[in-house]
N, C-alpha and C. Protein backbone atom coordinates (compact mmCIF):
# COMPACT_ATOMS: atom_id res chain seq x y z
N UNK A 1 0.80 -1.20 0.00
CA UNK A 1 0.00 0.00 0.00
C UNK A 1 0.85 1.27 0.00
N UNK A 2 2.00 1.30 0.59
CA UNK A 2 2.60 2.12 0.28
C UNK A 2 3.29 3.19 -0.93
N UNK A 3 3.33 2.13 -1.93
CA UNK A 3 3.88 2.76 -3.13
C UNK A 3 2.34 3.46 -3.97
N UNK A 4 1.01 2.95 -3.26
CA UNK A 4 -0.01 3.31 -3.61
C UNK A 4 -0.31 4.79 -3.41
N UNK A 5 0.04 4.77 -1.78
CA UNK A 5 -0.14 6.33 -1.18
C UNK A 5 0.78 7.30 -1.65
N UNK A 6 1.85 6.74 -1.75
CA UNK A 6 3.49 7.58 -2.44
C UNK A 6 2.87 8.79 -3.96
N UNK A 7 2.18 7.81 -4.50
CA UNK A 7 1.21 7.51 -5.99
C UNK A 7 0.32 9.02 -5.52
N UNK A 8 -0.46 8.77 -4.46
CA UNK A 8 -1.33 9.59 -4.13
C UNK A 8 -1.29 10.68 -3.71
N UNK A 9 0.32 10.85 -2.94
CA UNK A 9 1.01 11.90 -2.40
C UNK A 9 1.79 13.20 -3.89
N UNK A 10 2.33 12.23 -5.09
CA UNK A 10 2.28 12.70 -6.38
C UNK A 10 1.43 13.69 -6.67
N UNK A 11 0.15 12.69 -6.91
CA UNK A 11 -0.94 13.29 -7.25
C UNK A 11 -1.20 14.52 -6.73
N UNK A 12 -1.56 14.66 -5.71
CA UNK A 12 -1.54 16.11 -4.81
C UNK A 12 -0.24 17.19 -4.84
N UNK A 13 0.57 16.77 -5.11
CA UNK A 13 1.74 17.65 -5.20
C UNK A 13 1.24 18.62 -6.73
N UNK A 14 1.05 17.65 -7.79
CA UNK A 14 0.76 17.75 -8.96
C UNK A 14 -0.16 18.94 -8.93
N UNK A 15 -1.68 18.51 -8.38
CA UNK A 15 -2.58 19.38 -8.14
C UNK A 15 -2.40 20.70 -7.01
N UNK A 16 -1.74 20.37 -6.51
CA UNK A 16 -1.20 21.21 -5.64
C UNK A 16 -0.68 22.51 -6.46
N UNK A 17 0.59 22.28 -7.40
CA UNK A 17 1.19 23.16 -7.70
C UNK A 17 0.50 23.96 -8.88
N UNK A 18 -0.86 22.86 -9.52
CA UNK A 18 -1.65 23.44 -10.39
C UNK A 18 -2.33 24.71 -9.88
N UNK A 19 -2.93 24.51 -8.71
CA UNK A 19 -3.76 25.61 -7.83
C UNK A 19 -2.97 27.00 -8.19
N UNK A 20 -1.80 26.59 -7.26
CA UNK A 20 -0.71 27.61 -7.71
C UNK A 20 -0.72 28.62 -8.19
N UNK A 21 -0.28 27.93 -9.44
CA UNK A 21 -0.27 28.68 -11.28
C UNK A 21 -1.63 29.42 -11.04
N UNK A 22 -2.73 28.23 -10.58
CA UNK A 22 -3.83 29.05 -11.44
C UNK A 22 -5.49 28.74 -10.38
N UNK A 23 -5.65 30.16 -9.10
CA UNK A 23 -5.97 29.67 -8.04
C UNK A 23 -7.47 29.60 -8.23
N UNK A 24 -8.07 30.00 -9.39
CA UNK A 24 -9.54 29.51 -9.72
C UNK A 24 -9.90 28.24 -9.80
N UNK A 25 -8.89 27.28 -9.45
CA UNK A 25 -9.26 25.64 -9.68
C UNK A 25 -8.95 25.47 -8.78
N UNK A 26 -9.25 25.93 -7.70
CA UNK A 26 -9.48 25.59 -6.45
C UNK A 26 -10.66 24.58 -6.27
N UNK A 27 -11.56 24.46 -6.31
CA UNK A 27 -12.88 23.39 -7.03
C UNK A 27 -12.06 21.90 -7.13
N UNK A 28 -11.16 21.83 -8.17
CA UNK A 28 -10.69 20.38 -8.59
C UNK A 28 -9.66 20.07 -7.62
N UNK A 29 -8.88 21.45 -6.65
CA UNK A 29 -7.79 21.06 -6.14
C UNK A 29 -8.51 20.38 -4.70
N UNK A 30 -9.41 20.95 -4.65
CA UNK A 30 -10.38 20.29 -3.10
C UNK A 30 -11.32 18.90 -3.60
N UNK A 31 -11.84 18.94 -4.05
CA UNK A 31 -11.85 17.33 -5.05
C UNK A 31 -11.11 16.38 -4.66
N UNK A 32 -9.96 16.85 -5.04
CA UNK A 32 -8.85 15.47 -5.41
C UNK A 32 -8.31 15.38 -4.09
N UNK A 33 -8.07 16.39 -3.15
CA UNK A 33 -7.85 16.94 -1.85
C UNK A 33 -8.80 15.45 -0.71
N UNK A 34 -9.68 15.93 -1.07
CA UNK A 34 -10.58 15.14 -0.08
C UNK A 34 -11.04 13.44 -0.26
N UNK A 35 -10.58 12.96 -1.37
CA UNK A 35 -10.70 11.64 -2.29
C UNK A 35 -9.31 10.89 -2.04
N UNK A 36 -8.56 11.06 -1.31
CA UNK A 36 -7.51 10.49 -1.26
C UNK A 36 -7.43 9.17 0.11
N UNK A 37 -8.41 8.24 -0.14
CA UNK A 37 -8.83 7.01 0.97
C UNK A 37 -7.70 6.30 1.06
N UNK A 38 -6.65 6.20 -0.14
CA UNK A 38 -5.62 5.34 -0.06
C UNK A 38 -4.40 5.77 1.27
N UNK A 39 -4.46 7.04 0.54
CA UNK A 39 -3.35 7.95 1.63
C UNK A 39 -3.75 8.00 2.68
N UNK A 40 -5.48 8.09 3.31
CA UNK A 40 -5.82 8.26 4.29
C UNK A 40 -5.57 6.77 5.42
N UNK A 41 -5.43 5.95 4.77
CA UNK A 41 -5.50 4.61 5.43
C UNK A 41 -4.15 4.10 5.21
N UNK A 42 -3.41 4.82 4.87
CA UNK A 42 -1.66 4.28 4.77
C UNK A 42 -1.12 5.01 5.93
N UNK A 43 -2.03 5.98 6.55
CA UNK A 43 -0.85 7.02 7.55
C UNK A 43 -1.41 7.10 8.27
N UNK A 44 -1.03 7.20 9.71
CA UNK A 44 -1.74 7.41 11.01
C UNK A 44 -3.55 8.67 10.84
N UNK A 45 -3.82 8.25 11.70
CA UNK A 45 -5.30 9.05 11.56
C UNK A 45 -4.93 10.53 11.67
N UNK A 46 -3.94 10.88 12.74
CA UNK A 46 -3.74 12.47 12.56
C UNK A 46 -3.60 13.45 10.83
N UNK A 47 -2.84 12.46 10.39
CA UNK A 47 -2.75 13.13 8.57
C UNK A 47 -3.87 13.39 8.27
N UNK A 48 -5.05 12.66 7.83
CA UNK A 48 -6.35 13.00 7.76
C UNK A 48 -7.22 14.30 8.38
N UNK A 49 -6.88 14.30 9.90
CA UNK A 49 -7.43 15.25 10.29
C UNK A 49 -6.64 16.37 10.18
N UNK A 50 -5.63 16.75 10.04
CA UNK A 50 -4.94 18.22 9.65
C UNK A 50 -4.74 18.19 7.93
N UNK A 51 -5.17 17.44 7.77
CA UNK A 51 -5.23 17.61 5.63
C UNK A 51 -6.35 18.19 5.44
N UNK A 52 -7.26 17.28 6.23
CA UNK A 52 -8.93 18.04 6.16
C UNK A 52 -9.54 19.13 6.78
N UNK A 53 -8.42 19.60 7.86
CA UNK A 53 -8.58 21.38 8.04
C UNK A 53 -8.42 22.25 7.28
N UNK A 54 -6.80 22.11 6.71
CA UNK A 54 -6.05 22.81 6.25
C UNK A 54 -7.33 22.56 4.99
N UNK A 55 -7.49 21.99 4.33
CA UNK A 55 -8.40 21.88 3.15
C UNK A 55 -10.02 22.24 3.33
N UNK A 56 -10.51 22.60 4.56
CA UNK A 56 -11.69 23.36 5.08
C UNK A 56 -11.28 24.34 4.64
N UNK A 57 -10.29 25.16 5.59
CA UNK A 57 -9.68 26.51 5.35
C UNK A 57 -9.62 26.87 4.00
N UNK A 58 -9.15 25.92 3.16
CA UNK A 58 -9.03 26.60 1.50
C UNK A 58 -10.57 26.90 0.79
N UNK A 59 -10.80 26.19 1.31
CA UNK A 59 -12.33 25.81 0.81
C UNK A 59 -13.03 27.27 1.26
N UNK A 60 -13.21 27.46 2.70
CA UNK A 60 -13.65 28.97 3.45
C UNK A 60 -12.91 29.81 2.74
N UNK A 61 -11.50 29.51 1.73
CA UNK A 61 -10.74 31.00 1.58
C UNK A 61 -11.37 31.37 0.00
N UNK A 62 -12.28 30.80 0.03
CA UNK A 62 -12.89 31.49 -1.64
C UNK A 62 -13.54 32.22 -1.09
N UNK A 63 -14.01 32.83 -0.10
CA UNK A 63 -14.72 34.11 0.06
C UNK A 63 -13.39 35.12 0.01
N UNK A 64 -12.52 35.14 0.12
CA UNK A 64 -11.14 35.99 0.07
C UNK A 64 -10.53 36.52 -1.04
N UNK A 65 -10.51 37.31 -1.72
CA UNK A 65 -9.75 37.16 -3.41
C UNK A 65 -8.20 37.52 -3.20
N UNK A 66 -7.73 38.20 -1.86
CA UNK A 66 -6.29 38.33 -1.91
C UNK A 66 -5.98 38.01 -0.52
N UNK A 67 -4.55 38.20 -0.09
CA UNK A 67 -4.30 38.34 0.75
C UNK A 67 -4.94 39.19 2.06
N UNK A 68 -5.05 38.76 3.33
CA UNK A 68 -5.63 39.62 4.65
C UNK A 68 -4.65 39.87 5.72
N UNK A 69 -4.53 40.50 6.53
CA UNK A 69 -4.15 40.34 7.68
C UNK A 69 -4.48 39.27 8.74
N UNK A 70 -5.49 38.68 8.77
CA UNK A 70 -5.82 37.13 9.21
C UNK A 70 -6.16 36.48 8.61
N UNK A 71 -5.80 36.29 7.24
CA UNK A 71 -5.55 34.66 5.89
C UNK A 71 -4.27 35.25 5.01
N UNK A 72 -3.76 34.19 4.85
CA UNK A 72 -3.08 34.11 4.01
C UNK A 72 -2.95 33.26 3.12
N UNK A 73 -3.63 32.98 1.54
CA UNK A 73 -3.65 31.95 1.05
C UNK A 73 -2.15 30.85 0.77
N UNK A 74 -1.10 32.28 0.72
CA UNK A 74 0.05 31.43 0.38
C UNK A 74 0.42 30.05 1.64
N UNK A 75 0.53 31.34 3.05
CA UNK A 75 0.72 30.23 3.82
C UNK A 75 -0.10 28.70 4.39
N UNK A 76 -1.32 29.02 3.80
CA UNK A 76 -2.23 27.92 4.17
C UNK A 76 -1.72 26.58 2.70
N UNK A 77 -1.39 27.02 1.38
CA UNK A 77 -0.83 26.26 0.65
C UNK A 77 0.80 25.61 0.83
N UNK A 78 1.28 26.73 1.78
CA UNK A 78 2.59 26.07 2.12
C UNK A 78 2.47 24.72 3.14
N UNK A 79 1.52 25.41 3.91
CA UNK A 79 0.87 24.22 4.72
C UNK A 79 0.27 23.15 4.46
N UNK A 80 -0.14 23.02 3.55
CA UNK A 80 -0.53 22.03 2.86
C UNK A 80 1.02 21.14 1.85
N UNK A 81 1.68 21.85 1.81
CA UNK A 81 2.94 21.32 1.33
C UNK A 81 3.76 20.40 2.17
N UNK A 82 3.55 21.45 3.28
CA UNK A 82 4.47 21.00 4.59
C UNK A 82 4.01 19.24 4.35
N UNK A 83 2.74 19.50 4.88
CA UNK A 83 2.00 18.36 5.17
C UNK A 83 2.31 17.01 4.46
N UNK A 84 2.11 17.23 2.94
CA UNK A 84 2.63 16.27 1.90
C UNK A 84 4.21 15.87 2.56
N UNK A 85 5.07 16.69 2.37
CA UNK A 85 6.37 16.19 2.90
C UNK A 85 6.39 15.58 3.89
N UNK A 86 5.79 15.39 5.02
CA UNK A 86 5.62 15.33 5.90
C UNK A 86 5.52 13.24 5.51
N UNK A 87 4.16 13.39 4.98
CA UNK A 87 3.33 12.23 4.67
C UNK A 87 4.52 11.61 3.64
N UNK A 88 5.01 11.97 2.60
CA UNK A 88 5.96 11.64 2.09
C UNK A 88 7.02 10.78 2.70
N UNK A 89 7.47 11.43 4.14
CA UNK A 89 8.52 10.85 4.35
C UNK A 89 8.41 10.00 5.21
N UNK A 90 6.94 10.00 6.40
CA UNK A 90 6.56 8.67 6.27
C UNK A 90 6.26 7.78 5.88
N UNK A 91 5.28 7.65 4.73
CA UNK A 91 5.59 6.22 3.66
C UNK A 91 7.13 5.94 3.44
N UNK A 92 7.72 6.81 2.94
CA UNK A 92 8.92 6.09 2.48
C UNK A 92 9.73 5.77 3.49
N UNK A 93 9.82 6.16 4.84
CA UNK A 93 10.12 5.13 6.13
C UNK A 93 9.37 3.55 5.99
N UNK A 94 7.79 3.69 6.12
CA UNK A 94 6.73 2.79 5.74
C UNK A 94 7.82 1.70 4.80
N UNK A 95 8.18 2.47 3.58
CA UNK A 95 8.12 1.53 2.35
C UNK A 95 9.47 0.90 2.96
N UNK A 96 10.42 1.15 3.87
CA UNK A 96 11.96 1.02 3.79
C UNK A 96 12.17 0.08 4.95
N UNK A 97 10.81 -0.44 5.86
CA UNK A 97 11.44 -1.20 6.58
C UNK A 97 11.23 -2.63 6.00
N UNK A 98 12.22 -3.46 6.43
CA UNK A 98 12.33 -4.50 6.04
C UNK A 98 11.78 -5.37 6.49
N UNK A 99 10.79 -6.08 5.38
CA UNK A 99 9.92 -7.11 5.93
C UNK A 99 10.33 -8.74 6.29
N UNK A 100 9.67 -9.54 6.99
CA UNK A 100 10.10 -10.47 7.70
C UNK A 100 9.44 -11.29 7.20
N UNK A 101 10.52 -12.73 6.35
CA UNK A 101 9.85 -13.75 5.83
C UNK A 101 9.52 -15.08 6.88
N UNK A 102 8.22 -15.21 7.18
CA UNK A 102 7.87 -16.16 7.90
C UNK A 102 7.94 -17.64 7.32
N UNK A 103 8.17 -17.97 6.57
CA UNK A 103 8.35 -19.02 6.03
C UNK A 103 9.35 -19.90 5.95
């Protein structure tokens, strides 16, 4: 399952950096954001629940068109970056320990 979530962690990076470029697809980036069951069940339950804030928050930040003094879209997307890395480098701990042949 791991190289599944790795897969899934891609994916979001991908969409991630699409938002980026171009922050009216915010719509598809929360989509793909919230559909990610593989990743959700490869990583401890906490990932889930701070992916799905941080991705509330984006969601609430379409009432916003720029920057505020209490939002900041950039930093809530960095945060969401963080996060991926984060998840990233647990799977690939995940993927790196060495499994034990019972046989």
């Amino acid at each position: 399952m791991p190289a599944a979530a790795l897969a899934a962690v891609a994916l979001l990076r991908t969409a991630l950096a699409d938002l980026r470029s171009n922050p009216s697809g915010d719509r598809a980036f929360i989509q793909a954001a919230r559909s990610q069951q593989v990743l959700f069940k490869a990583l401890p339950p906490k990932f889930e629940q701070v992916w799905l804030e941080l991705v509330d928050r984006l969601e609430s930040s379409a009432l916003f068109s720029e920057e505020s003094c209490s939002f900041s879209q950039t930093d809530l997307l960095d945060n969401l970056a963080l996060v991926l890395d984060k998840a990233e480098t647990t799977l690939t701990a995940l993927n790196q320990t060495p499994k034990h042949d019972c046989t």
